[in-house]
C-alpha atoms as a PDB file:
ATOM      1  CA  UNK A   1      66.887  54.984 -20.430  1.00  0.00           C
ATOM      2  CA  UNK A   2      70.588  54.376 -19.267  1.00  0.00           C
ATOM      3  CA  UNK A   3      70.300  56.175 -16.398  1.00  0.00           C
ATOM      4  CA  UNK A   4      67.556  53.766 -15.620  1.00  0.00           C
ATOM      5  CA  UNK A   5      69.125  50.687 -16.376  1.00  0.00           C
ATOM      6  CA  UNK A   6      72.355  51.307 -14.630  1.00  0.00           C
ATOM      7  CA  UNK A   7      69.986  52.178 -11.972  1.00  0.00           C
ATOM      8  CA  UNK A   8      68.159  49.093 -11.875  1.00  0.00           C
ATOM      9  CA  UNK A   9      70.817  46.674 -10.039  1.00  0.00           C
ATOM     10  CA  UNK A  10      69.692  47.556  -6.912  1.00  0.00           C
ATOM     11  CA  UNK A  11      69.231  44.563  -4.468  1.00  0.00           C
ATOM     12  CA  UNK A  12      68.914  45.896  -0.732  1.00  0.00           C
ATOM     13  CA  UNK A  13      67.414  48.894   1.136  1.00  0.00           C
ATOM     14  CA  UNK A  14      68.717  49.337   4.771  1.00  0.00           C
ATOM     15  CA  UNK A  15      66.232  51.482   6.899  1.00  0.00           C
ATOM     16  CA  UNK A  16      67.604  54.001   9.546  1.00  0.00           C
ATOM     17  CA  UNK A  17      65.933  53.537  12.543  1.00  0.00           C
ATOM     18  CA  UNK A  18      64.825  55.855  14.541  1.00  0.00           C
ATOM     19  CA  UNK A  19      63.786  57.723  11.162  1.00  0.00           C
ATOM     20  CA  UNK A  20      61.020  60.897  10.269  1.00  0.00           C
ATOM     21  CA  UNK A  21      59.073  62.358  12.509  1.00  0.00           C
ATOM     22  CA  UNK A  22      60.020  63.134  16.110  1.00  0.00           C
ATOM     23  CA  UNK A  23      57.908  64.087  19.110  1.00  0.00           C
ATOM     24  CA  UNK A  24      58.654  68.393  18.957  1.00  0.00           C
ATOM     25  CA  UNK A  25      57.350  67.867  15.333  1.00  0.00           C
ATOM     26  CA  UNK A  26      54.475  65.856  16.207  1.00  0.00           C
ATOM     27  CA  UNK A  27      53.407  68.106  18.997  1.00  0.00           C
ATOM     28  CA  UNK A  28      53.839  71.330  16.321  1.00  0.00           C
ATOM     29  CA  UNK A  29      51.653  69.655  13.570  1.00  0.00           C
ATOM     30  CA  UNK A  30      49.172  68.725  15.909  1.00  0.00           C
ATOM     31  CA  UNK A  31      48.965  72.438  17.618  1.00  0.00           C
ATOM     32  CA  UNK A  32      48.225  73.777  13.586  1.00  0.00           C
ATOM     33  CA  UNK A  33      45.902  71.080  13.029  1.00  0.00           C
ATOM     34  CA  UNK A  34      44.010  71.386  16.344  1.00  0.00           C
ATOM     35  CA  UNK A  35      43.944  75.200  15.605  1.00  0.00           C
ATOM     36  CA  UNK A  36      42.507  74.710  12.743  1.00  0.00           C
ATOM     37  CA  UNK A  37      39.764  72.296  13.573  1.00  0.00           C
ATOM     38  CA  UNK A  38      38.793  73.866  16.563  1.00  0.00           C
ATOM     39  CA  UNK A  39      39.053  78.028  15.252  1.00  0.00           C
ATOM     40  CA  UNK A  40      38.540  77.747  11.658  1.00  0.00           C
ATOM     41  CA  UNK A  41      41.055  79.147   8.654  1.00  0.00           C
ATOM     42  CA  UNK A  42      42.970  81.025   8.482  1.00  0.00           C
ATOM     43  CA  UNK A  43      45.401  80.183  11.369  1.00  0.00           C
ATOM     44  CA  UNK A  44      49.079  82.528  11.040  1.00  0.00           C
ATOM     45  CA  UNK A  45      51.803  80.800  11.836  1.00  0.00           C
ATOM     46  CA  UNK A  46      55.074  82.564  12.418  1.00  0.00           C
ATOM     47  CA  UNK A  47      57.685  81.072  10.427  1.00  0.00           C
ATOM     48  CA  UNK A  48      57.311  77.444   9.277  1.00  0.00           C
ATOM     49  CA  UNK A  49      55.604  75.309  11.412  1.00  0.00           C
ATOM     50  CA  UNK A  50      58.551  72.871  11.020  1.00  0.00           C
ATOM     51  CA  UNK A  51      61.501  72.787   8.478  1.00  0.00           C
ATOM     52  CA  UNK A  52      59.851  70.496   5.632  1.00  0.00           C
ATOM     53  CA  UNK A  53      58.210  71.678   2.126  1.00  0.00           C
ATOM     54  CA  UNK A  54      55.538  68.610   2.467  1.00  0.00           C
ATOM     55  CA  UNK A  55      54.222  69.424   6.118  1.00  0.00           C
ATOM     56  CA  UNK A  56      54.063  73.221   4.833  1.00  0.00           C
ATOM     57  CA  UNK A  57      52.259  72.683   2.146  1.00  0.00           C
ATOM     58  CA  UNK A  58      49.904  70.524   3.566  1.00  0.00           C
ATOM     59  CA  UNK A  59      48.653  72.998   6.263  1.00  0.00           C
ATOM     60  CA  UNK A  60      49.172  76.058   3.811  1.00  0.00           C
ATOM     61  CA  UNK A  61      45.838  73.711   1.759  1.00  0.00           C
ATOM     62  CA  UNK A  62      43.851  73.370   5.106  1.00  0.00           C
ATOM     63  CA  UNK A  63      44.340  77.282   5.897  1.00  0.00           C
ATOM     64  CA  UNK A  64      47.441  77.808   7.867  1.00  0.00           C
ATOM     65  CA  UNK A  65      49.034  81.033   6.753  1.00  0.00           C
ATOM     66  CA  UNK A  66      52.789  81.502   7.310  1.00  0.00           C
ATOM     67  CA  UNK A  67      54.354  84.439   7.487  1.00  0.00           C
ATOM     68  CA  UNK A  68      57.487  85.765   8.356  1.00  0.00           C
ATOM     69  CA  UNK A  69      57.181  88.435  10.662  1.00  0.00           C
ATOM     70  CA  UNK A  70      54.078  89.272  13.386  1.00  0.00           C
ATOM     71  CA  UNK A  71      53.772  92.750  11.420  1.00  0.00           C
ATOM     72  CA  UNK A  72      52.133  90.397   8.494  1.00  0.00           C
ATOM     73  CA  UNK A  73      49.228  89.217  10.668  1.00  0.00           C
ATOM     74  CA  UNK A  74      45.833  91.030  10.899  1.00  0.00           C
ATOM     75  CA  UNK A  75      44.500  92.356  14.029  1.00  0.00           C
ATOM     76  CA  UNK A  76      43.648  89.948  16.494  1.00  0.00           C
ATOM     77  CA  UNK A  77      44.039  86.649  14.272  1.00  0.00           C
ATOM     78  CA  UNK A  78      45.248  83.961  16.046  1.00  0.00           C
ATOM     79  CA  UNK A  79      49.020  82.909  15.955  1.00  0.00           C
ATOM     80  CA  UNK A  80      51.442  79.976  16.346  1.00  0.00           C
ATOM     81  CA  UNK A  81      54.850  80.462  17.385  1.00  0.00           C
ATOM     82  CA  UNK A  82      56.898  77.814  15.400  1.00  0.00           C
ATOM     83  CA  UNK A  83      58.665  74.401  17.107  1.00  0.00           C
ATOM     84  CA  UNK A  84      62.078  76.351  16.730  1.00  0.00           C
ATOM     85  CA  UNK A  85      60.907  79.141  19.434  1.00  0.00           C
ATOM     86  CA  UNK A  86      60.724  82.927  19.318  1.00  0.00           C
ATOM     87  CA  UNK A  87      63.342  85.415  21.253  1.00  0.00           C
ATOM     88  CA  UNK A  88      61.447  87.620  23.895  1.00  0.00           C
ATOM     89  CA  UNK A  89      61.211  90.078  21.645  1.00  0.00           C
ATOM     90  CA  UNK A  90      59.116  88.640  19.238  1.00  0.00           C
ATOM     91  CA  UNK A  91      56.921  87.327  22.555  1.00  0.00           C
ATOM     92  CA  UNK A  92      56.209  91.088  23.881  1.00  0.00           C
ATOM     93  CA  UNK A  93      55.119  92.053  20.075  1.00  0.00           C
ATOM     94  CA  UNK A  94      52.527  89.967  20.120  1.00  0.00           C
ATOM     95  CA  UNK A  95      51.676  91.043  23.150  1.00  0.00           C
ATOM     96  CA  UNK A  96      51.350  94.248  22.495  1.00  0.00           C
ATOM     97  CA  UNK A  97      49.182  93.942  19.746  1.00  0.00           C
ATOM     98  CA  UNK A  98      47.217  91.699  21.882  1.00  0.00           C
ATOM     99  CA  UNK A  99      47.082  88.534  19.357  1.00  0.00           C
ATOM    100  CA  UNK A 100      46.284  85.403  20.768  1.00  0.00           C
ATOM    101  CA  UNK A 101      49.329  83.315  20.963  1.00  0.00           C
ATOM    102  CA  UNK A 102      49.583  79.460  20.529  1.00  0.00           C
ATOM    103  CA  UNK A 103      53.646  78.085  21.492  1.00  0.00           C
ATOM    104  CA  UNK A 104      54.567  75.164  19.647  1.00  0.00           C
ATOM    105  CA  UNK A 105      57.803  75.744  20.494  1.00  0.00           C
ATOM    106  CA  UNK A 106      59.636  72.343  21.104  1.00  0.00           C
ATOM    107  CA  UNK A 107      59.965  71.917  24.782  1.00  0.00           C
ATOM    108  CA  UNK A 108      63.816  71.067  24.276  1.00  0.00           C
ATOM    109  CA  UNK A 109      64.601  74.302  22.745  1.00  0.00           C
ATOM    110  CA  UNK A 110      62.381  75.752  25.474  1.00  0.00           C
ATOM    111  CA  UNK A 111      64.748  74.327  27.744  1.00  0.00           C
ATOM    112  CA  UNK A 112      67.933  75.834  26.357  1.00  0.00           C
ATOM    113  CA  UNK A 113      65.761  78.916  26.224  1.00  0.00           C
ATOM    114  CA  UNK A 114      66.046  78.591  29.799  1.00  0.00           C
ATOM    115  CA  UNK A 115      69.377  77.926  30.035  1.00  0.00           C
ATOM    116  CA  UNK A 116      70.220  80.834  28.391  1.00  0.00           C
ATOM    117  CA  UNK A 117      68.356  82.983  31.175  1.00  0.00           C
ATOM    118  CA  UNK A 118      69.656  81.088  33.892  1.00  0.00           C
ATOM    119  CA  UNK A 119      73.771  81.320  32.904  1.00  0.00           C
ATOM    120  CA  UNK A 120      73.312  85.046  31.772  1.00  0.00           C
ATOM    121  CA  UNK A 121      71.491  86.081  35.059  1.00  0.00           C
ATOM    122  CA  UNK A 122      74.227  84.752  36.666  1.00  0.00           C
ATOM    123  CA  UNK A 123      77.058  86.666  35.024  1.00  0.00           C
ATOM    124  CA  UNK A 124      78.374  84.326  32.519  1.00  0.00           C
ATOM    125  CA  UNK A 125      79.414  84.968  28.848  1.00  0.00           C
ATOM    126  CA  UNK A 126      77.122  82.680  27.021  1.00  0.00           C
ATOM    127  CA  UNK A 127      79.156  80.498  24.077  1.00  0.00           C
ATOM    128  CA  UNK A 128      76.056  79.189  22.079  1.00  0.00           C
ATOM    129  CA  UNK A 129      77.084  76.736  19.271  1.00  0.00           C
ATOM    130  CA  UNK A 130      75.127  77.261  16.496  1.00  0.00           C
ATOM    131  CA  UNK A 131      74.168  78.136  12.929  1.00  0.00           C
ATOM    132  CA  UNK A 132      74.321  81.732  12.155  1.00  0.00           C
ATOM    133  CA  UNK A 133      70.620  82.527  10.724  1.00  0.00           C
ATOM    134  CA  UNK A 134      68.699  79.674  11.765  1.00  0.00           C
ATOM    135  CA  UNK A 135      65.646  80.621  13.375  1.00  0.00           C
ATOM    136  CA  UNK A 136      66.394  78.628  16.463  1.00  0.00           C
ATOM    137  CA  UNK A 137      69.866  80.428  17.460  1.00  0.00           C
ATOM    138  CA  UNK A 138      67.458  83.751  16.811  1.00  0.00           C
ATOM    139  CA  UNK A 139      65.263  82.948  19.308  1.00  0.00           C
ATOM    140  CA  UNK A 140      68.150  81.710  21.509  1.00  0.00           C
ATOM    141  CA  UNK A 141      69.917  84.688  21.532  1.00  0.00           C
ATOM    142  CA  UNK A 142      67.511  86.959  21.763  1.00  0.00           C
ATOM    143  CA  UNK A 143      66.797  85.721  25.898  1.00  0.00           C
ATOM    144  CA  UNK A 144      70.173  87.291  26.726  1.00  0.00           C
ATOM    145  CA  UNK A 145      71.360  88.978  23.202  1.00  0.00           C
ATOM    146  CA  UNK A 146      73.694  91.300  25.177  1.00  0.00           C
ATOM    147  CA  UNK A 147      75.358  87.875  27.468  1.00  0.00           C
ATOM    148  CA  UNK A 148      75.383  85.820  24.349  1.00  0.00           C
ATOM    149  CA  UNK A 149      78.268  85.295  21.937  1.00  0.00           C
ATOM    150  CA  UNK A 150      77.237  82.961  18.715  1.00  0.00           C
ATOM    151  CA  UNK A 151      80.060  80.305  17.796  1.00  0.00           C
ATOM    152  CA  UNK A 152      79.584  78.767  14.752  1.00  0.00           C
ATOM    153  CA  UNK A 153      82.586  76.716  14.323  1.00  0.00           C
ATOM    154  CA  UNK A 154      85.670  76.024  15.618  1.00  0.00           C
ATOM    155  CA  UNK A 155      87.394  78.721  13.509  1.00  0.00           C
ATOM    156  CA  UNK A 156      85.317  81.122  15.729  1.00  0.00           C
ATOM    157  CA  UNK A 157      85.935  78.836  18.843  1.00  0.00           C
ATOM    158  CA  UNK A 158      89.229  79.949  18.269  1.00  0.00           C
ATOM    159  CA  UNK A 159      88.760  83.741  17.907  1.00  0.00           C
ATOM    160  CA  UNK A 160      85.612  84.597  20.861  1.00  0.00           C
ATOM    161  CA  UNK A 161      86.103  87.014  23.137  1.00  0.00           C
ATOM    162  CA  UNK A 162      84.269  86.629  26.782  1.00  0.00           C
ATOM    163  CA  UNK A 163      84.160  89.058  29.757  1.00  0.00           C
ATOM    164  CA  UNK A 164      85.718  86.679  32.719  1.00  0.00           C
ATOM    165  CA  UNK A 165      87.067  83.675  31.513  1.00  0.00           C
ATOM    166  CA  UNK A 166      86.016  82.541  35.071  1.00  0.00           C
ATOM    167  CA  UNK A 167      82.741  83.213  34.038  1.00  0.00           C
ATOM    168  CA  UNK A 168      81.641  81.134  30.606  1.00  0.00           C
ATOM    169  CA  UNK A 169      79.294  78.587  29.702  1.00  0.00           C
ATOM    170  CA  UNK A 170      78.529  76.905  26.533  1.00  0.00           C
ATOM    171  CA  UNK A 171      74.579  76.213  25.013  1.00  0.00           C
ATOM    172  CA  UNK A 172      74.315  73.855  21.938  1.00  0.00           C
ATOM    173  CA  UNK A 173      71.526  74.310  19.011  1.00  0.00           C
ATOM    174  CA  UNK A 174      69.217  71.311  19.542  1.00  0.00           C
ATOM    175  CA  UNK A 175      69.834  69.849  15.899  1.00  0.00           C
ATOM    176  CA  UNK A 176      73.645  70.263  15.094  1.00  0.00           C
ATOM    177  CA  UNK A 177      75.682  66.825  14.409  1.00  0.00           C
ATOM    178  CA  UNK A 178      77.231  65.452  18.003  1.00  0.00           C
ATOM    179  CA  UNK A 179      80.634  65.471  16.888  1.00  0.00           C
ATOM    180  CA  UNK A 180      80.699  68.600  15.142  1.00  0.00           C
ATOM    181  CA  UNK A 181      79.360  70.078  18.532  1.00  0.00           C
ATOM    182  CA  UNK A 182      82.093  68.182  20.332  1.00  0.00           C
ATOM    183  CA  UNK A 183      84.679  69.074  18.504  1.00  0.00           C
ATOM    184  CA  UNK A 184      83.956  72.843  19.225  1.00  0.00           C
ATOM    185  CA  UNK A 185      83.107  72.472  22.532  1.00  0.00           C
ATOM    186  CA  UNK A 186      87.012  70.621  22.990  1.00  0.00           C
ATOM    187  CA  UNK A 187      87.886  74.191  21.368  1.00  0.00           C
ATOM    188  CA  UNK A 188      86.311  76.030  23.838  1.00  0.00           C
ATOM    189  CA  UNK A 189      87.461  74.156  26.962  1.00  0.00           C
ATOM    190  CA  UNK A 190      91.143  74.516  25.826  1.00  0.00           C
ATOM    191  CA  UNK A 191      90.732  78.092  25.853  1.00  0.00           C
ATOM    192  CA  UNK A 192      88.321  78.822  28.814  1.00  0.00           C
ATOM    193  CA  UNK A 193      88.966  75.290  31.438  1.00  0.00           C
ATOM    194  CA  UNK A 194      86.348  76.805  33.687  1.00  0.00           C
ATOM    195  CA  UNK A 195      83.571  76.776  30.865  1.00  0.00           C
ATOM    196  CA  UNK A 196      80.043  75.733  32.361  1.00  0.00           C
ATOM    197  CA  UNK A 197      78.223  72.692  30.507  1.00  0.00           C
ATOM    198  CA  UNK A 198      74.555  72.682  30.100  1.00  0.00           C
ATOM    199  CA  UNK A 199      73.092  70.230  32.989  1.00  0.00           C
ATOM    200  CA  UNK A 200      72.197  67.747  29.830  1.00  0.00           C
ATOM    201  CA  UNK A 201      72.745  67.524  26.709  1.00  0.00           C
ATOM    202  CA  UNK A 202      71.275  70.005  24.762  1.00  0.00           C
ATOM    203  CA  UNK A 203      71.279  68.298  20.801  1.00  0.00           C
ATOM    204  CA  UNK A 204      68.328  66.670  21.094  1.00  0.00           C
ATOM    205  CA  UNK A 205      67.509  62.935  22.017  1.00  0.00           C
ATOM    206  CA  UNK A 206      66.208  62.694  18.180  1.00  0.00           C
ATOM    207  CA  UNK A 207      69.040  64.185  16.720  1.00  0.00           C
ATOM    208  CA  UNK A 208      71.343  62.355  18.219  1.00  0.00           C
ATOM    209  CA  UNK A 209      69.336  58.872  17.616  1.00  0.00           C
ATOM    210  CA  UNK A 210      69.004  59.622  13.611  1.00  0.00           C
ATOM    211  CA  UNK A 211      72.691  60.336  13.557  1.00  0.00           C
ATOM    212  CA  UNK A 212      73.719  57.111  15.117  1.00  0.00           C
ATOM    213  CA  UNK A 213      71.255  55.211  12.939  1.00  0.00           C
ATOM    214  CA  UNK A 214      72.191  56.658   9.392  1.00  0.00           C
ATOM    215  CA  UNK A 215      75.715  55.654  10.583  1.00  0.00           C
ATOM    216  CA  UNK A 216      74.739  51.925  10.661  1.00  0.00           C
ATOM    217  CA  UNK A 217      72.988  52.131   7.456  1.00  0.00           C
ATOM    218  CA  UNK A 218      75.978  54.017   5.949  1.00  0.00           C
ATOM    219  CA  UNK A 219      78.299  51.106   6.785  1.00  0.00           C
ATOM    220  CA  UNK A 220      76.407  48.977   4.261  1.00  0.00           C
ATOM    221  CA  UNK A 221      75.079  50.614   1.686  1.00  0.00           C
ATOM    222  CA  UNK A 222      76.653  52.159  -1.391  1.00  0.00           C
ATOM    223  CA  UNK A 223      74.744  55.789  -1.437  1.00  0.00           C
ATOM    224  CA  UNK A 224      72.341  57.198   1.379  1.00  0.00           C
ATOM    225  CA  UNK A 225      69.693  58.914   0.409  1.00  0.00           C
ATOM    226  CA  UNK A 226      68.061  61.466   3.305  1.00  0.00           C
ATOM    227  CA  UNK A 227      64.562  62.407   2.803  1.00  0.00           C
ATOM    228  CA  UNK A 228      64.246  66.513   4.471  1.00  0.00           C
ATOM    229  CA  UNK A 229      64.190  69.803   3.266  1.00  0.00           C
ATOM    230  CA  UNK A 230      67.135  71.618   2.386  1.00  0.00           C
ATOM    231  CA  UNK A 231      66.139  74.319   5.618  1.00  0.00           C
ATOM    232  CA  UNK A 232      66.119  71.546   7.411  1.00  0.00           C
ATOM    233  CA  UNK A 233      69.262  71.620   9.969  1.00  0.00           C
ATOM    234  CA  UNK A 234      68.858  68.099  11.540  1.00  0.00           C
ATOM    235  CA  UNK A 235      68.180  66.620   7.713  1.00  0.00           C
ATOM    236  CA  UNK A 236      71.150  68.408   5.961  1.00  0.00           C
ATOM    237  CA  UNK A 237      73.463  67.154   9.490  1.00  0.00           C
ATOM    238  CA  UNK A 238      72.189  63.554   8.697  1.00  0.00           C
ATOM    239  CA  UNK A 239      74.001  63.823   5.229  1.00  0.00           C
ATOM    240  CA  UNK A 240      77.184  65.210   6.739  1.00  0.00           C
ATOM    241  CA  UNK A 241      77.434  62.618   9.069  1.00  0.00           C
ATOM    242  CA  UNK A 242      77.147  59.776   6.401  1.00  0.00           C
ATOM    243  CA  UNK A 243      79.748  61.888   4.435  1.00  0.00           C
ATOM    244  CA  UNK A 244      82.224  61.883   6.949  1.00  0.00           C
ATOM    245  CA  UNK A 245      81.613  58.321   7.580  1.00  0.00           C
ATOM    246  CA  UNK A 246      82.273  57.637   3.862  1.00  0.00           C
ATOM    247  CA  UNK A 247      79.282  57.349   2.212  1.00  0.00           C
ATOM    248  CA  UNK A 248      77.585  58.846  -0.986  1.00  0.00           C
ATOM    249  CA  UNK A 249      74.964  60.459   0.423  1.00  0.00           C
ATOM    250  CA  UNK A 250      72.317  63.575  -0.461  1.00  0.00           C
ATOM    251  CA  UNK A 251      69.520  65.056   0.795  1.00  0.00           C
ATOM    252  CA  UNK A 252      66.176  64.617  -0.997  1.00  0.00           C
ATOM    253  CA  UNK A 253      62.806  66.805  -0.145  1.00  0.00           C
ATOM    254  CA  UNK A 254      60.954  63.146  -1.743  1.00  0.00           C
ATOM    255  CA  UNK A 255      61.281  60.568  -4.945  1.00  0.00           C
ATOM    256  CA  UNK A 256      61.043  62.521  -7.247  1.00  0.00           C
ATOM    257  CA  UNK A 257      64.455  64.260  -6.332  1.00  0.00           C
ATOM    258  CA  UNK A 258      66.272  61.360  -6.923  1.00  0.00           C
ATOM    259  CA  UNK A 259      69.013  61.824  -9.504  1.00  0.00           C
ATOM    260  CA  UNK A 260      68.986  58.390 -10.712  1.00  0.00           C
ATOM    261  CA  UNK A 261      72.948  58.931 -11.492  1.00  0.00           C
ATOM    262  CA  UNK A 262      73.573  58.425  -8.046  1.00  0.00           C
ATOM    263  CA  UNK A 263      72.394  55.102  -7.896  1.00  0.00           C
ATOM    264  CA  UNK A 264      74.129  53.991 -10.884  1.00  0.00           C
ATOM    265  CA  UNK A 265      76.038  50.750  -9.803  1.00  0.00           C
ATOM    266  CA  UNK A 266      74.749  50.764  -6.349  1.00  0.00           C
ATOM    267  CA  UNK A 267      73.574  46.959  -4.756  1.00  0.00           C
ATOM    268  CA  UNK A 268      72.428  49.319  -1.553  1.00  0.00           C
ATOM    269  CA  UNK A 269      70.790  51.693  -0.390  1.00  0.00           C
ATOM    270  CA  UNK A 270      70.579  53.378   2.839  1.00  0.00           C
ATOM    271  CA  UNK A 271      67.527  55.603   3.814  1.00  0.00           C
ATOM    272  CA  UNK A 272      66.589  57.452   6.187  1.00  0.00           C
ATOM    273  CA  UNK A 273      64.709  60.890   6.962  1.00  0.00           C
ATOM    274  CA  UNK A 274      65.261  64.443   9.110  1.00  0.00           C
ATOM    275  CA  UNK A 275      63.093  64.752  12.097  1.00  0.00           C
ATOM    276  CA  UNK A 276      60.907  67.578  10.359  1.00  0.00           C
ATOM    277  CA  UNK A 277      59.786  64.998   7.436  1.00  0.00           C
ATOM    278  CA  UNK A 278      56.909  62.528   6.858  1.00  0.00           C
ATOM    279  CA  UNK A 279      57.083  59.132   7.216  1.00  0.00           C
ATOM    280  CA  UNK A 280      54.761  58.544   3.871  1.00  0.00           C
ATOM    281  CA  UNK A 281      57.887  60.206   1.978  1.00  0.00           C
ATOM    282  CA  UNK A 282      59.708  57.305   3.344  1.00  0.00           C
ATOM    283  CA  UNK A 283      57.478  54.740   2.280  1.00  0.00           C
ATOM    284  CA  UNK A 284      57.073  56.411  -1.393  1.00  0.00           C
ATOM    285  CA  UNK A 285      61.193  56.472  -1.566  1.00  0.00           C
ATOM    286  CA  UNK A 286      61.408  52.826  -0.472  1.00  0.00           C
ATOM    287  CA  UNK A 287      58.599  52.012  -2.837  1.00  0.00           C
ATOM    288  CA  UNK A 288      60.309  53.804  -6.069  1.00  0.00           C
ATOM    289  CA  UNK A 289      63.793  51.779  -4.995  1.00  0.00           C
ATOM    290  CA  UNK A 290      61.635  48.692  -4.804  1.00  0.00           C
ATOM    291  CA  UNK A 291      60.612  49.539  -8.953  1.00  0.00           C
ATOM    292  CA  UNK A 292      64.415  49.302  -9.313  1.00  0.00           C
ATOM    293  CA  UNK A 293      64.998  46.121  -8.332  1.00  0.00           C
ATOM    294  CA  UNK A 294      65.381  46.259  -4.252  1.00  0.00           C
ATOM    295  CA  UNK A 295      63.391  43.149  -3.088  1.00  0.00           C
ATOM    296  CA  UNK A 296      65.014  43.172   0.369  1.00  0.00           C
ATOM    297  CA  UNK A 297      64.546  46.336   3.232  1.00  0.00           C
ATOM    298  CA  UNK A 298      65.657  45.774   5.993  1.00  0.00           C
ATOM    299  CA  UNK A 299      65.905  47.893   9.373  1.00  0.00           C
ATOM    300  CA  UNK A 300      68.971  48.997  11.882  1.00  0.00           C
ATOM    301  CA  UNK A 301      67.701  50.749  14.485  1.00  0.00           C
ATOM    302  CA  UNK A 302      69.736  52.511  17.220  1.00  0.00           C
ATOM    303  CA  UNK A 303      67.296  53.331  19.768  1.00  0.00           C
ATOM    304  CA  UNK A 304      63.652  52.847  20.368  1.00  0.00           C
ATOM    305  CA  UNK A 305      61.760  56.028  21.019  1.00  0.00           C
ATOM    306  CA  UNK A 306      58.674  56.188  22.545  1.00  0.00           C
ATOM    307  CA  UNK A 307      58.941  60.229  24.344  1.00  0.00           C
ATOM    308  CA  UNK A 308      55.699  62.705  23.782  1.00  0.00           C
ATOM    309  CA  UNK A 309      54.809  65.871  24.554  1.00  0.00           C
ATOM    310  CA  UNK A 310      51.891  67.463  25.808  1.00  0.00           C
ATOM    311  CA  UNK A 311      49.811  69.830  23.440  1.00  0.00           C
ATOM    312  CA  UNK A 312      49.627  73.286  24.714  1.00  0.00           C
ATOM    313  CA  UNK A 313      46.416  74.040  26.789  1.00  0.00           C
ATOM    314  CA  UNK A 314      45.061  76.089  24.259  1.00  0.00           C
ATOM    315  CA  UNK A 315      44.423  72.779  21.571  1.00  0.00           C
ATOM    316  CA  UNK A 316      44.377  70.304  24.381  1.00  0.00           C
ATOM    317  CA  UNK A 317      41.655  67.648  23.760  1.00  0.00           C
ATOM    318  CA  UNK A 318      39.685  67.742  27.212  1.00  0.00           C
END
């Protein structure tokens, strides 16, 4: 009960804008859904669809199956390749079992896919910034795995080794925080001044938009609060980046994660959500801070976004 009522001075909510969903997670939901409407359960998915408990569970009750490696899915059952991508290894497995293959890979990380096979085939060392383990850099390196040297931060920025140091280029993981990525890349330049940029930027329009938005709603409020799973990489970057701006933040998979400590003596509250999670959680989190006394929200947006992919041709409504 004094949790509760030290909880309960809140005045102000400040909304993060651009904020949930983006259009690579839209376009993977929709490829399950489709799936599912048009083939019937079960539908295997390798991997998780997208980085968020609620949108996995959801699908999991409609009759997705996720699984972690092709060897888990029966004979001939149709499969969807996650939004984070698949290495070409993973591409000629099922193809040799013959499964019929759905790609909801985003078509950004397609892109740096791409990339990838482009600056290896012509004889550069490939720097990709990344986290080690994440199924995204996986797939990455697997296009040119014997090219490709993983830099994680800029204590290994430091350390690399390359073939040619006439001969480098860089790749970026589509979800890491700009100025952690910049900060390495600096790293890298000092060391190899003829190192090869992707032709854009390869963090991703929606990364970069949340990140700029939860820093406006950082420099009001007291404590952040970031709705996203805790395997979510552009989620769990949206709470470093209000850190290092100077906030209280923490990362919250809904309401009901909420550690009502935080809030203790807080007038505002700044929220905002990963690219991977539902809007709804959003609206339940605002709702809950409402119960505690918030009577004004209020939105600070940093970009408008209004991109969207087309479904595969497989799901694609005629």
């Amino acid at each position: 009960m004094a949790e509760w009522a030290a909880a309960t001075g809140l005045r102000r909510v400040v909304l993060a804008s651009p904020r949930s969903f983006c259009a690579g997670v839209e376009r993977a939901i929709a490829v399950v859904e489709q799936a599912l409407e048009r083939h019937g359960a079960p539908v295997y998915v390798r991997k998780e669809i997208v980085h968020n408990a609620t949108v996995v569970a959801d699908l999991r009750g409609r009759g997705a199956v996720f699984v972690d490696e092709l060897d888990e899915v029966p004979e001939g059952a149709l499969t969807v390749f996650s939004a984070h991508g698949v290495s070409p290894a993973v591409r000629r497995a099922a193809a040799d079992r013959a499964l019929p293959v759905i790609d909801a890979t985003c078509p950004l990380v397609t892109k740096v896919h791409a990339e990838a096979r482009r600056f290896a085939g012509r004889g550069d060392t490939v720097l990709l910034i990344g986290h080690d383990g994440h199924e995204e850099v996986e797939g990455t390196l697997g296009e040119a795995p014997e090219a490709t040297r993983l830099v994680t931060d800029i204590a290994a920025a430091e350390r690399v080794q390359v073939d040619d140091p006439q001969r480098v280029s860089y790749l970026v993981q589509t979800t890491l925080a700009v100025d952690e990525a910049d900060g390495i890349v600096q790293a890298l330049r000092r060391r190899f001044p003829a190192l090869a940029a992707p032709a854009s930027d390869d963090i991703c329009y929606a990364t970069t938009n949340r990140q700029q938005a939860v820093l406006m709603a950082a420099a009001e409020a007291d404590v952040v609060l970031v709705v996203g799973s805790a395997n979510s990489s552009n989620s769990v970057r949206l709470v470093e980046v209000a850190q290092r701006a100077g906030a209280r933040a923490h990362l919250v998979d809904g309401v009901g994660d909420v550690d009502l400590r935080w809030l203790a003596g807080a007038r505002t509250v700044g929220v905002t959500a990963g690219a991977s999670a539902p809007p709804g959680l959003v609206d339940e989190l605002v709702a809950a801070l409402g119960a505690l006394g918030a009577d004004d929200v209020s939105e600070r947006s940093a970009a408008v976004e209004d991109i969207r992919f087309t479904l595969p041709k497989e799901v694609r409504r005629s």
